[in-house]
N, C-alpha and C. Protein backbone atom coordinates (compact mmCIF):
# COMPACT_ATOMS: atom_id res chain seq x y z
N UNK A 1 106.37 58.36 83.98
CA UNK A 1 105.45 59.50 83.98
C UNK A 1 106.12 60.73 84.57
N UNK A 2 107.22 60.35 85.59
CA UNK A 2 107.58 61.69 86.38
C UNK A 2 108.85 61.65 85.54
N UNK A 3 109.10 61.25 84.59
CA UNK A 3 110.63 61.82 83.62
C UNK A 3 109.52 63.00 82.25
N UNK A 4 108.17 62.38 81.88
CA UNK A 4 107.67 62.77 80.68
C UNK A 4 107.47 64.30 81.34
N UNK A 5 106.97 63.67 82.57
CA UNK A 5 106.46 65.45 83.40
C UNK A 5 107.30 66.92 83.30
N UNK A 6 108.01 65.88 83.91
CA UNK A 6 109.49 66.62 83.92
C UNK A 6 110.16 67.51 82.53
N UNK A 7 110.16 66.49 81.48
CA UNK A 7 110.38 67.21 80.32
C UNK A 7 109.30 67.93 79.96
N UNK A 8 108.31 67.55 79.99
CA UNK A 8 106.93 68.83 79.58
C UNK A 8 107.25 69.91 80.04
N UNK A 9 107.56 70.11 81.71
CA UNK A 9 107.42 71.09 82.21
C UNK A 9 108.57 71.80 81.90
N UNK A 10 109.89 71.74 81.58
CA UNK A 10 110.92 72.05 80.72
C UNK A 10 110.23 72.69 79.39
N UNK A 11 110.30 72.39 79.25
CA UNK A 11 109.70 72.54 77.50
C UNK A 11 108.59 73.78 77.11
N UNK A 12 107.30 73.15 78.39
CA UNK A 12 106.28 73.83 77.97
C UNK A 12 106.28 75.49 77.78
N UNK A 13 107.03 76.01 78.79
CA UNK A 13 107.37 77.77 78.76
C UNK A 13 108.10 78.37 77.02
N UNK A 14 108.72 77.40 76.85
CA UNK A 14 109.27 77.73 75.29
C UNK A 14 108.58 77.24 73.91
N UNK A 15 107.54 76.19 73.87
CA UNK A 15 107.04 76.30 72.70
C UNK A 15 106.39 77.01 71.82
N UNK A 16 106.59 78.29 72.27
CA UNK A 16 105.79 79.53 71.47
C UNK A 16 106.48 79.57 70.32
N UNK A 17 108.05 79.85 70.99
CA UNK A 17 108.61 79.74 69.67
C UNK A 17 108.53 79.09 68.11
N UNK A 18 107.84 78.44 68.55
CA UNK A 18 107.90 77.58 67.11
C UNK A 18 106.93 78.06 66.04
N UNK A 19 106.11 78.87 66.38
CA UNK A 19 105.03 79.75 65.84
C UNK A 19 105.32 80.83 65.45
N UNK A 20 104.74 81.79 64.29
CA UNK A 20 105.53 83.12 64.52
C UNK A 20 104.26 84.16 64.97
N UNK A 21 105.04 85.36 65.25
CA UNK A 21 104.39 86.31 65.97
C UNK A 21 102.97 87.11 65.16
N UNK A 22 102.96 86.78 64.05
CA UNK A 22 102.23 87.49 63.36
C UNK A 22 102.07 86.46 61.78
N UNK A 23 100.96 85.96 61.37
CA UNK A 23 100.60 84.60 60.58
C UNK A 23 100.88 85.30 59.15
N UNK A 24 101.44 84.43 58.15
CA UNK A 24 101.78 85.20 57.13
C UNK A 24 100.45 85.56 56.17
N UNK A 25 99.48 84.97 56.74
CA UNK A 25 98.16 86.03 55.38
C UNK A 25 97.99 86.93 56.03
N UNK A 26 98.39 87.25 57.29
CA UNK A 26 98.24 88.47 57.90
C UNK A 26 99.25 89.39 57.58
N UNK A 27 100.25 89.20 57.27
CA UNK A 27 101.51 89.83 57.11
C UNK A 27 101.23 90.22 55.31
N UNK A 28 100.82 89.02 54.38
CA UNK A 28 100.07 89.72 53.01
C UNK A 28 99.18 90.71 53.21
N UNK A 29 98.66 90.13 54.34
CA UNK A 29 97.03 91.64 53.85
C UNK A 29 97.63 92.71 54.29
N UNK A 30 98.70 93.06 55.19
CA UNK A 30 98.65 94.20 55.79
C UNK A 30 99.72 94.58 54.63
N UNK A 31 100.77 93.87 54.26
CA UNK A 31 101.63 94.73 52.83
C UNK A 31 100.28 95.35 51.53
N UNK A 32 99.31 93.93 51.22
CA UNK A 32 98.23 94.59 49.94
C UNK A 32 97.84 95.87 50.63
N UNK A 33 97.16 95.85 51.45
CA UNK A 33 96.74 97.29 52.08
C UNK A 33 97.63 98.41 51.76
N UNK A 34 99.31 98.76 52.58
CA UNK A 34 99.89 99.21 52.95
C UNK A 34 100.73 99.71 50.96
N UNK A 35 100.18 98.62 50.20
CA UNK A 35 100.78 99.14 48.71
C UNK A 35 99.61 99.52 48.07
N UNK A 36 98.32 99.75 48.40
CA UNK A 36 96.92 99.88 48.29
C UNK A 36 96.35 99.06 46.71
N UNK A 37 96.32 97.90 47.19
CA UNK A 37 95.90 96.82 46.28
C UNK A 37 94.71 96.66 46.78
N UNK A 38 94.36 96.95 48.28
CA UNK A 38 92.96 96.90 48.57
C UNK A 38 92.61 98.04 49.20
N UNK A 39 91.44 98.01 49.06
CA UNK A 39 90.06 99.33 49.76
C UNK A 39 90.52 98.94 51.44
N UNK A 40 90.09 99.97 52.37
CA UNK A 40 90.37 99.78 54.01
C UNK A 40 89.02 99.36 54.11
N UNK A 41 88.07 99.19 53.39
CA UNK A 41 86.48 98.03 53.79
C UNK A 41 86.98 96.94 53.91
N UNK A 42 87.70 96.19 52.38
CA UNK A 42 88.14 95.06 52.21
C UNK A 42 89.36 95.04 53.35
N UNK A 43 90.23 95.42 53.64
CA UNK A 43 91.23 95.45 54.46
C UNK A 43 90.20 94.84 55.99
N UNK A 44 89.28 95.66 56.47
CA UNK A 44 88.91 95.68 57.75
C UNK A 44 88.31 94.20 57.42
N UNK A 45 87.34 93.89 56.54
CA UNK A 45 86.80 92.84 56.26
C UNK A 45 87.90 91.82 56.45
N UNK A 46 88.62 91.35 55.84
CA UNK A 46 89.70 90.26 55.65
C UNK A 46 90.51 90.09 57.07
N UNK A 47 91.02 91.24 57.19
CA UNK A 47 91.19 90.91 58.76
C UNK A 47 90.80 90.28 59.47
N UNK A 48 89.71 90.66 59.45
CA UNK A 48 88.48 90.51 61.04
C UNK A 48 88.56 88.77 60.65
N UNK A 49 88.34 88.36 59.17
CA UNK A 49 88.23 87.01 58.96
C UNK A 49 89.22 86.03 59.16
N UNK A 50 90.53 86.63 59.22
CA UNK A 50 92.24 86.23 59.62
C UNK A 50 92.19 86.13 61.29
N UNK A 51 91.64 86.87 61.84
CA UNK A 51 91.20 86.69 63.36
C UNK A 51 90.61 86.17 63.89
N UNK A 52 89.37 85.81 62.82
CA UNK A 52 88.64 84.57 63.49
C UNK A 52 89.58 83.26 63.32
N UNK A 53 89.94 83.18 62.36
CA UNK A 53 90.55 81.85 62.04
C UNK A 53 91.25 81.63 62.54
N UNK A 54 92.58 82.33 62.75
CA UNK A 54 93.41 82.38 63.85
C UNK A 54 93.41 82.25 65.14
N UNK A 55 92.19 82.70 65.97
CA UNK A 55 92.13 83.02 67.00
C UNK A 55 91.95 81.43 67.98
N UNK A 56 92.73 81.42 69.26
CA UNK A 56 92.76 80.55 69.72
C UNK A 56 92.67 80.79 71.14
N UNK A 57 91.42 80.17 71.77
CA UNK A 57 90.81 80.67 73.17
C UNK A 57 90.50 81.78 73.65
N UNK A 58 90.21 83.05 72.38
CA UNK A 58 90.61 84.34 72.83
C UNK A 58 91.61 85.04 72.29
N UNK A 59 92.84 84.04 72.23
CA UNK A 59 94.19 84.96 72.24
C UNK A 59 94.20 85.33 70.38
N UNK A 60 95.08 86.25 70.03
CA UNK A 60 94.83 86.13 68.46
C UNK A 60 95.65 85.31 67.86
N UNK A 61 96.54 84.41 68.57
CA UNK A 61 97.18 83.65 67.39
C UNK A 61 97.94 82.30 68.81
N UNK A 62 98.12 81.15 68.13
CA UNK A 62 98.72 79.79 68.66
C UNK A 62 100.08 80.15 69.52
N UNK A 63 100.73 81.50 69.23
CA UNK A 63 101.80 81.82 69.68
C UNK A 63 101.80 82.46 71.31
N UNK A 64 100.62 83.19 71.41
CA UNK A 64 99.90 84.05 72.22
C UNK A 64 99.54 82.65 73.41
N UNK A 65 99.10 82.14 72.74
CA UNK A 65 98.37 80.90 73.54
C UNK A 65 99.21 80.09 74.21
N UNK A 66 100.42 79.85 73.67
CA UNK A 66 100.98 78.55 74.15
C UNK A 66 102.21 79.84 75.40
N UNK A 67 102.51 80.51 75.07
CA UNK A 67 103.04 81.92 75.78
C UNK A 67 102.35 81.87 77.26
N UNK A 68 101.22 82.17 77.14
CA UNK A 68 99.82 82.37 78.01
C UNK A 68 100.25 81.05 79.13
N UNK A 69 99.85 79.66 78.59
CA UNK A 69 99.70 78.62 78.83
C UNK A 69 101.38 78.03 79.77
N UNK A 70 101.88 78.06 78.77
CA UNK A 70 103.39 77.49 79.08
C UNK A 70 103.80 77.69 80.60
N UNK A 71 103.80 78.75 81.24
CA UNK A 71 104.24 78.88 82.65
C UNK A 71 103.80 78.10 83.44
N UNK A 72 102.41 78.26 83.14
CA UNK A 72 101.23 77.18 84.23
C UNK A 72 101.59 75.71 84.00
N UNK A 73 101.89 75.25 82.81
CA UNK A 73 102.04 73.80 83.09
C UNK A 73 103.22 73.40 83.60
N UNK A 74 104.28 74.23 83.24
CA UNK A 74 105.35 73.97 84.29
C UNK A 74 105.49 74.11 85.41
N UNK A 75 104.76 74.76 85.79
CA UNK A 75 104.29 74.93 87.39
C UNK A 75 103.10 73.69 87.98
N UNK A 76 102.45 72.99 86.93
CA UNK A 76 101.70 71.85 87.11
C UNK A 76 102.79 70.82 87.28
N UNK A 77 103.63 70.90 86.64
CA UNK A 77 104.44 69.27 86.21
C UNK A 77 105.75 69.25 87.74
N UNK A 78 105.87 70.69 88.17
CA UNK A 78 106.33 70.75 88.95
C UNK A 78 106.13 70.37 90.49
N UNK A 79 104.51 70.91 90.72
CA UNK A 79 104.08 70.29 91.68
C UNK A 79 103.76 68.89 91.51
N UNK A 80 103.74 68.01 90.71
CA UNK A 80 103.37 66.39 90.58
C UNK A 80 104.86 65.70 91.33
N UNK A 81 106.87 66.70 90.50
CA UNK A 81 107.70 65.88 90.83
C UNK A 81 107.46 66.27 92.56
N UNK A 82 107.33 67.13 93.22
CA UNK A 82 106.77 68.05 94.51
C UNK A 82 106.56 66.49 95.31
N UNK A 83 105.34 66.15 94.96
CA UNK A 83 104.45 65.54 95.58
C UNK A 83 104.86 63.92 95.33
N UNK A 84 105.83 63.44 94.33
CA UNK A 84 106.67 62.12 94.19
C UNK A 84 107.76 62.20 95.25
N UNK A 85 108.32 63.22 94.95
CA UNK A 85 109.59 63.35 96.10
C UNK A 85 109.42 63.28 97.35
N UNK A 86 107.72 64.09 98.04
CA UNK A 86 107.78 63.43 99.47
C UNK A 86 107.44 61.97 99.19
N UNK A 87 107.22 60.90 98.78
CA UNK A 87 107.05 59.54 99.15
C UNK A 87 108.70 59.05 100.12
N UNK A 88 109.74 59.53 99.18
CA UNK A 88 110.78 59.03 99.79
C UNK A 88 111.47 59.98 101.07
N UNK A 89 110.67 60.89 101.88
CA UNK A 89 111.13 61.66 102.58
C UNK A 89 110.74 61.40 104.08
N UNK A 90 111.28 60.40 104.99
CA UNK A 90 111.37 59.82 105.90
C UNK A 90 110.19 60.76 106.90
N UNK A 91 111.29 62.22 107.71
CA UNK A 91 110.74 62.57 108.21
C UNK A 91 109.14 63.10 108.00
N UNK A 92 108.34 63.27 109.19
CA UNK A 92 106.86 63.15 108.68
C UNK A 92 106.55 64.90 108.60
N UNK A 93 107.16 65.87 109.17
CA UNK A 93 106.79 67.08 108.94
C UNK A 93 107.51 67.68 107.44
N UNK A 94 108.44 67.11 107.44
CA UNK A 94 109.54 67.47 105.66
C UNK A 94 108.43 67.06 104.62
N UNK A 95 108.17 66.05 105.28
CA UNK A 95 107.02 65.57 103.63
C UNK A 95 105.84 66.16 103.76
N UNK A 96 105.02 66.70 104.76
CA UNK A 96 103.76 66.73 104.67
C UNK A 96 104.25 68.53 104.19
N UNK A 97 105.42 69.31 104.33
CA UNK A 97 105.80 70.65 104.06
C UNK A 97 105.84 70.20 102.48
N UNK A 98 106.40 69.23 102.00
CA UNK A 98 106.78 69.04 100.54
C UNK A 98 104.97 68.87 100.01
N UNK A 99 104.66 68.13 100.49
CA UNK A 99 103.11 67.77 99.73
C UNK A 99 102.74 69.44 99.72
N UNK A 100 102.48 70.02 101.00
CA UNK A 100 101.70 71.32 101.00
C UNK A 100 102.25 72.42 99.88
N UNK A 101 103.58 72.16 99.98
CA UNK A 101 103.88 73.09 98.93
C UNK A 101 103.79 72.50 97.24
N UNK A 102 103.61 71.48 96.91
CA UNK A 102 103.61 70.87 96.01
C UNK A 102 102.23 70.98 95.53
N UNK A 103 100.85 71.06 96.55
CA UNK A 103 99.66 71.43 96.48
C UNK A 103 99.16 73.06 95.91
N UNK A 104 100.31 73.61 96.58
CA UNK A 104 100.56 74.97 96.54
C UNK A 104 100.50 75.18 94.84
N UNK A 105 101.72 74.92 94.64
CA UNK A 105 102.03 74.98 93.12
C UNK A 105 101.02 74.27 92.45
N UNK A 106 100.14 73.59 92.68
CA UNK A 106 99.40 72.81 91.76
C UNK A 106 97.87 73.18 91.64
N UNK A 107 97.74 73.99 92.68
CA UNK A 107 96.53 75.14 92.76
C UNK A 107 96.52 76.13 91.85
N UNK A 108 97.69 76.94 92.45
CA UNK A 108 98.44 78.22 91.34
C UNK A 108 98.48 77.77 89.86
N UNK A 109 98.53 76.27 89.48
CA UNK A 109 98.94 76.54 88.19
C UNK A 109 97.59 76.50 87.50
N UNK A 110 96.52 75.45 87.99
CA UNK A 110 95.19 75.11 87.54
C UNK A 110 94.56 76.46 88.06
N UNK A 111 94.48 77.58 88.63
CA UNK A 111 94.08 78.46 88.44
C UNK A 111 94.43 79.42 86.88
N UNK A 112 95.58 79.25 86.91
CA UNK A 112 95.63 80.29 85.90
C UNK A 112 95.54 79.53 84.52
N UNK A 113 96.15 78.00 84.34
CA UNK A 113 95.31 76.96 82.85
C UNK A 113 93.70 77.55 82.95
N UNK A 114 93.21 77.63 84.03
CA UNK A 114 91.62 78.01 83.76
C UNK A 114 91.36 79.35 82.91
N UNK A 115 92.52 80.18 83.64
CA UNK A 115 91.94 81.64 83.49
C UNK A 115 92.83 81.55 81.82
N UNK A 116 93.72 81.03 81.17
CA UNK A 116 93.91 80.67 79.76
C UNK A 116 93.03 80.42 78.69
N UNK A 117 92.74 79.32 79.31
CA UNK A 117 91.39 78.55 78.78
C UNK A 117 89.81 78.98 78.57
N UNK A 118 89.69 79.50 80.00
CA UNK A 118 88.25 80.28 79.67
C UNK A 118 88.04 81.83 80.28
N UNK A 119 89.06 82.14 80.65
CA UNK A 119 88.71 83.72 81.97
C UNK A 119 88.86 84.55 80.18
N UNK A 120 89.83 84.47 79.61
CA UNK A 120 90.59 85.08 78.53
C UNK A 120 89.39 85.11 77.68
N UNK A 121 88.12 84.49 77.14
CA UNK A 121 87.35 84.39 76.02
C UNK A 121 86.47 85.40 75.84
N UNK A 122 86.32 85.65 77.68
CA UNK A 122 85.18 86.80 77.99
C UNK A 122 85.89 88.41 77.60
N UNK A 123 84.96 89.24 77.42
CA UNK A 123 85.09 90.78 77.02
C UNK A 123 85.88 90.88 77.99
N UNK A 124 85.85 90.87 79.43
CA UNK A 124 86.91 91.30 80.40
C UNK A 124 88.57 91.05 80.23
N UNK A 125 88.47 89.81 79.67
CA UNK A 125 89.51 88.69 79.51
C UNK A 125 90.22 88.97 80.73
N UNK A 126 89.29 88.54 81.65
CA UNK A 126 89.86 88.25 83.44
C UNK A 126 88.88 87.94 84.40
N UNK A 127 89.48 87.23 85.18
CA UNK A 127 88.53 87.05 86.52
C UNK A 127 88.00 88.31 87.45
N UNK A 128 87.16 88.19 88.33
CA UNK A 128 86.70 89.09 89.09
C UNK A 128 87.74 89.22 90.27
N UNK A 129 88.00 90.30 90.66
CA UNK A 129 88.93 90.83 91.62
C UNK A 129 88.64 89.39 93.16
N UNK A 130 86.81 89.23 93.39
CA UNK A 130 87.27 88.31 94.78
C UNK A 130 87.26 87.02 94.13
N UNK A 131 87.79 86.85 92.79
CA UNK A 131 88.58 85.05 92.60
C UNK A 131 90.10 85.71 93.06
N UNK A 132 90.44 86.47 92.93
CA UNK A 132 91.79 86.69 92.85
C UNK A 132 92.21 86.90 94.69
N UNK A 133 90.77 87.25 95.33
CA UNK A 133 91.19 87.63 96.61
C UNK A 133 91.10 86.21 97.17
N UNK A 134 90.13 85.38 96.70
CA UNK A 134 90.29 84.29 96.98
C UNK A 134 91.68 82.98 97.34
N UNK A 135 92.02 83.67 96.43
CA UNK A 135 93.32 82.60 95.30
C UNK A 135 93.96 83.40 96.50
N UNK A 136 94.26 84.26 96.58
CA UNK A 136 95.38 85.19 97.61
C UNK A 136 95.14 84.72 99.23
N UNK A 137 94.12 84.68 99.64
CA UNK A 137 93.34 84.42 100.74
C UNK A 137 94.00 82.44 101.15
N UNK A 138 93.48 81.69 100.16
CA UNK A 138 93.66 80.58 100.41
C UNK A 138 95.29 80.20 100.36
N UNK A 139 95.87 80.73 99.11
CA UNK A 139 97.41 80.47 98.81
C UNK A 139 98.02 80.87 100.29
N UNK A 140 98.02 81.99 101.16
CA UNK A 140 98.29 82.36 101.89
C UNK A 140 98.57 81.35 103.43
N UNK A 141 97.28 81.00 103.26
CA UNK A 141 97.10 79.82 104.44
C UNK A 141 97.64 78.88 104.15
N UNK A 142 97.70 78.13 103.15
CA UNK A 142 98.33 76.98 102.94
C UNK A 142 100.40 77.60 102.86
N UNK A 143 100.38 78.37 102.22
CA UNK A 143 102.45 78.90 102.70
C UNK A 143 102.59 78.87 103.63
N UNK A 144 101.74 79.51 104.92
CA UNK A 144 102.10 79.43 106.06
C UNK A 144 101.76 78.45 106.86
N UNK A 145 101.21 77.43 106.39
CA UNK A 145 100.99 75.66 107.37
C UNK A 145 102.56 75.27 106.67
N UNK A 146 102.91 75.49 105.60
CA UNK A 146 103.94 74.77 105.00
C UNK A 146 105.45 75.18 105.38
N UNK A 147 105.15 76.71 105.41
CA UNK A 147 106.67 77.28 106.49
C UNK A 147 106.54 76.36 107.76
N UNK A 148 105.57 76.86 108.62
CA UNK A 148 105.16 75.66 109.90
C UNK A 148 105.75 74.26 110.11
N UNK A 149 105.37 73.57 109.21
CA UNK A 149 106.03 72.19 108.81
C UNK A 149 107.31 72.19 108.41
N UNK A 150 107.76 73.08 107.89
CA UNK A 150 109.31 73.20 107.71
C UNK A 150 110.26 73.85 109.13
N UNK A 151 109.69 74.32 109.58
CA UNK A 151 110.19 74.90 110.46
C UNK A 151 110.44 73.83 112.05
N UNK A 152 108.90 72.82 111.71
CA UNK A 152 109.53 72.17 112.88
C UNK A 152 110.21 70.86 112.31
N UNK A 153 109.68 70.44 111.44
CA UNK A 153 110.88 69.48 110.69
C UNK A 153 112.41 70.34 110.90
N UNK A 154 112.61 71.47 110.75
CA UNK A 154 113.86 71.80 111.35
C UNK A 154 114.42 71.51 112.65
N UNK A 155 113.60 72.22 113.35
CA UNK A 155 113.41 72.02 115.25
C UNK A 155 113.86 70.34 115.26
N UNK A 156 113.03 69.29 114.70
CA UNK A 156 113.15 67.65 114.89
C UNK A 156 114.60 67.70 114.46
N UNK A 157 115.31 68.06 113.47
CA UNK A 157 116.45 67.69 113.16
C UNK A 157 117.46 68.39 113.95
N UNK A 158 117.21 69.42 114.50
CA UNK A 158 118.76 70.11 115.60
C UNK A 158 118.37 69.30 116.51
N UNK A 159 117.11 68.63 117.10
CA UNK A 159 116.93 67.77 118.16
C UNK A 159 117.65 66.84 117.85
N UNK A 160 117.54 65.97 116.60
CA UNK A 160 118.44 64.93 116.50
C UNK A 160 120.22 65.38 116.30
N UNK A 161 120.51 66.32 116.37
CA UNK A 161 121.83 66.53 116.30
C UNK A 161 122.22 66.80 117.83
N UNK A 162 121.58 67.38 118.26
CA UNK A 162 121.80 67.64 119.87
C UNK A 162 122.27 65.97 120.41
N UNK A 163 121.05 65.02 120.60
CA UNK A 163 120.99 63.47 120.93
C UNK A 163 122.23 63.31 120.71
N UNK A 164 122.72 63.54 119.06
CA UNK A 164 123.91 62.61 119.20
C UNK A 164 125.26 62.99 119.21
N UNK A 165 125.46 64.37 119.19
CA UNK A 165 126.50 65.17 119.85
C UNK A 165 126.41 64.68 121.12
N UNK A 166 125.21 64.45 122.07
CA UNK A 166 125.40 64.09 123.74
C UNK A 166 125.70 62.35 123.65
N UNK A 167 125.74 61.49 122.64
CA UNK A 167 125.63 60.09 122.74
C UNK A 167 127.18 60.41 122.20
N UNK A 168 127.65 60.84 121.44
CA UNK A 168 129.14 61.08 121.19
C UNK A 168 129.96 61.29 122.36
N UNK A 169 129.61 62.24 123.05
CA UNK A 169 130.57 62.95 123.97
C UNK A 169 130.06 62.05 125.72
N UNK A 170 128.81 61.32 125.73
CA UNK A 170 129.15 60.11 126.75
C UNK A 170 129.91 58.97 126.28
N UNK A 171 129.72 58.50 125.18
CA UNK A 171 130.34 57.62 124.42
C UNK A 171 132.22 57.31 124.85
N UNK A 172 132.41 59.11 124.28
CA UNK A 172 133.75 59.10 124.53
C UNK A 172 133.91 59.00 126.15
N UNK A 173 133.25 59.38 126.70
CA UNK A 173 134.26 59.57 127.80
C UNK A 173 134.01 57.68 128.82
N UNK A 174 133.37 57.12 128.70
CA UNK A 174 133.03 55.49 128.75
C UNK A 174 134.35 55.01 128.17
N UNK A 175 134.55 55.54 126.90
CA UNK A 175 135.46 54.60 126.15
C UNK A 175 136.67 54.93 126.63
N UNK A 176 136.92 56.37 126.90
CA UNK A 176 138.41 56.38 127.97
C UNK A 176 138.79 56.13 129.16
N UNK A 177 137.42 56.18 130.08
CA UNK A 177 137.69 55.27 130.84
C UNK A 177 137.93 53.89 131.41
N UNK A 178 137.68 53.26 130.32
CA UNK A 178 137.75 52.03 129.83
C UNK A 178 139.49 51.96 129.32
N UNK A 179 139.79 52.41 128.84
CA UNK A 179 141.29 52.22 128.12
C UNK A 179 141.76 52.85 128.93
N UNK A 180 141.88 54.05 129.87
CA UNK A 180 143.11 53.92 131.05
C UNK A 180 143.12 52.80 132.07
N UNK A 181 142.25 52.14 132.08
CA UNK A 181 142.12 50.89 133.23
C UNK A 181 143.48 49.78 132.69
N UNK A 182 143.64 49.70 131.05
CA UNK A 182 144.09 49.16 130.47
C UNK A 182 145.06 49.33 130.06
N UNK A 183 145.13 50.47 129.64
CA UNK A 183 146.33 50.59 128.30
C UNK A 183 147.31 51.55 128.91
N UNK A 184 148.53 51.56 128.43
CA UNK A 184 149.46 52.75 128.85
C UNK A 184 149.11 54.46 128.69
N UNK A 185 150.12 55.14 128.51
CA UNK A 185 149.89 56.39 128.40
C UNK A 185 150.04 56.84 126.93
N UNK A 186 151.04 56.12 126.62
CA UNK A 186 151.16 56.01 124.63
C UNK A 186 150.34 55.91 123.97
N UNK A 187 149.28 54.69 124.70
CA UNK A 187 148.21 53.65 123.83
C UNK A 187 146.97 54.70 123.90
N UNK A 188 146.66 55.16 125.12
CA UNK A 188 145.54 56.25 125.67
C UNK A 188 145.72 57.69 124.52
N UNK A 189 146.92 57.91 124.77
CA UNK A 189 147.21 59.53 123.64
C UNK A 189 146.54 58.96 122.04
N UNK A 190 147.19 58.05 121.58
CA UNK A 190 146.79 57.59 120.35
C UNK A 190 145.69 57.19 119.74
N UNK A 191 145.08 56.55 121.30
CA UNK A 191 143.38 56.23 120.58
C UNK A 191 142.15 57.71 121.24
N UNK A 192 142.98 58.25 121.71
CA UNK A 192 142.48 59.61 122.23
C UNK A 192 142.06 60.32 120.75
N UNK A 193 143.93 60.41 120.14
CA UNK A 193 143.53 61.05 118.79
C UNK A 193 142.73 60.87 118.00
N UNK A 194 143.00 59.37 117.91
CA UNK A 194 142.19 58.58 116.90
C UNK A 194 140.46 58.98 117.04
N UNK A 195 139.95 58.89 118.22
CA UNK A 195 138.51 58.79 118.41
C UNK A 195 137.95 60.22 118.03
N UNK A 196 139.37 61.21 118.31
CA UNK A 196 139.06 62.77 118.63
C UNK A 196 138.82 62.86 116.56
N UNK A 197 139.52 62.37 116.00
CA UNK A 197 139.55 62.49 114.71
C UNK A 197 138.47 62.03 114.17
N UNK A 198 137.62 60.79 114.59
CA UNK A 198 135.98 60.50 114.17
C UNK A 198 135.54 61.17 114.36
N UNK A 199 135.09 61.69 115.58
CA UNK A 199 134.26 62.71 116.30
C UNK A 199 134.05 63.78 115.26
N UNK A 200 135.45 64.62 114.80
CA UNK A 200 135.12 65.67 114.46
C UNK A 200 134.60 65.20 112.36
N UNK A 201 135.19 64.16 112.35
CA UNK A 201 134.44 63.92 111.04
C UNK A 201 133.21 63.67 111.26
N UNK A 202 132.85 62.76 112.28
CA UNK A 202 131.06 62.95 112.23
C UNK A 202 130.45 64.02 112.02
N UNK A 203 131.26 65.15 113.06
CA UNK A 203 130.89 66.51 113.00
C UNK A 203 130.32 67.21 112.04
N UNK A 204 131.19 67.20 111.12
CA UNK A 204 131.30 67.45 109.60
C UNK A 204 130.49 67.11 108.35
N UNK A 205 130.13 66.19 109.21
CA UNK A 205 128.88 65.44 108.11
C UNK A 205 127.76 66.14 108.41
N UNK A 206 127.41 65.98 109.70
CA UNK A 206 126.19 66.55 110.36
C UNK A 206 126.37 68.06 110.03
N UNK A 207 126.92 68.67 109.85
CA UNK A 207 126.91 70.20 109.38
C UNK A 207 126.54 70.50 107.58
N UNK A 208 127.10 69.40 106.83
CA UNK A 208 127.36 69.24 105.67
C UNK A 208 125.30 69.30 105.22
């Protein structure tokens, strides 16, 4: 389901294309007109009847529609992979930032499939300014719980780098005191290097 999603939401922004911009009895009537094979009664008449037929949710043609439409579902299919991906995300503030924002996007998109679907049919062809203050109002609160959660899911992770930069650097110094009790001055330089050379590859990771 989250591979089909995935490709939908790929996809869905470009299937307009496959339609053309203007339907070809529409493209006849307006040449008969334009070579005056017909009266502008009959012209206005035939039209108006090419528009009904055509017309899809409002919009005047399947091309208009799927145009309209297409952004929002990719922005639907997006918040679903959103909200799969925190399952496997250990820490508990990273995922509950991934859900919120994944909620985020999945608000935003079923707002505007609505306003496709039915805001578009009405004479206005739009919502009232306080849905929109709404949508602005709520989207708002929920970005900023979700920065929040990201931010201390950050904080938790320099904490865990701190820990073990300090479990490294007691580590080492245990372990050399341990091997001068023992070992020569040759043996000490060499596993000096040696340990000094993990260290800084751990380093490296943890930065990575």
């Amino acid at each position: 389901m989250i591979i089909l999603g995935a490709v939908l939401g790929s996809i869905a922004p470009f299937l307009h294309i496959f339609y053309p911009k203007t339907a070809v009895e529409v493209l006849e009537l307006n040449k008969r007109y334009d070579e005056g094979k017909i009266s502008k009664q009959e012209y206005l008449v035939d039209k108006k009847k090419l528009k009904e037929k055509y017309q899809v949710f409002g919009f005047t043609n399947k091309r208009r529609f799927l145009f309209a439409i297409g952004l929002p579902i990719a922005l639907f299919c997006c918040s679903f992979i959103l909200i799969y991906i925190s399952k496997y995300i250990n820490d508990r503030n990273a995922r509950w930032a991934t859900i919120s924002s994944g909620l985020l996007f999945q608000f935003t998109s079923i707002y505007f499939i609505i306003w496709t679907l039915w805001a578009y049919t009405y004479e206005e062809k739009d919502f009232s300014r306080s849905a929109y203050y709404t949508v602005i109002i709520f989207s708002s609160i929920l970005m900023t719980l979700t920065i929040f959660q990201f931010q201390k899911s950050l904080s938790s992770y320099n904490a865990k780098i701190r820990e073990l930069i300090s479990f490294i650097a007691g580590t080492r110094q245990q372990f050399f005191v341990n091997i001068e009790k023992h070992e020569s001055e040759k043996e000490i330089e060499i596993q000096k290097k040696k340990f000094d050379q993990e260290m800084y590859n751990t380093f490296e990771k943890i930065v990575d």
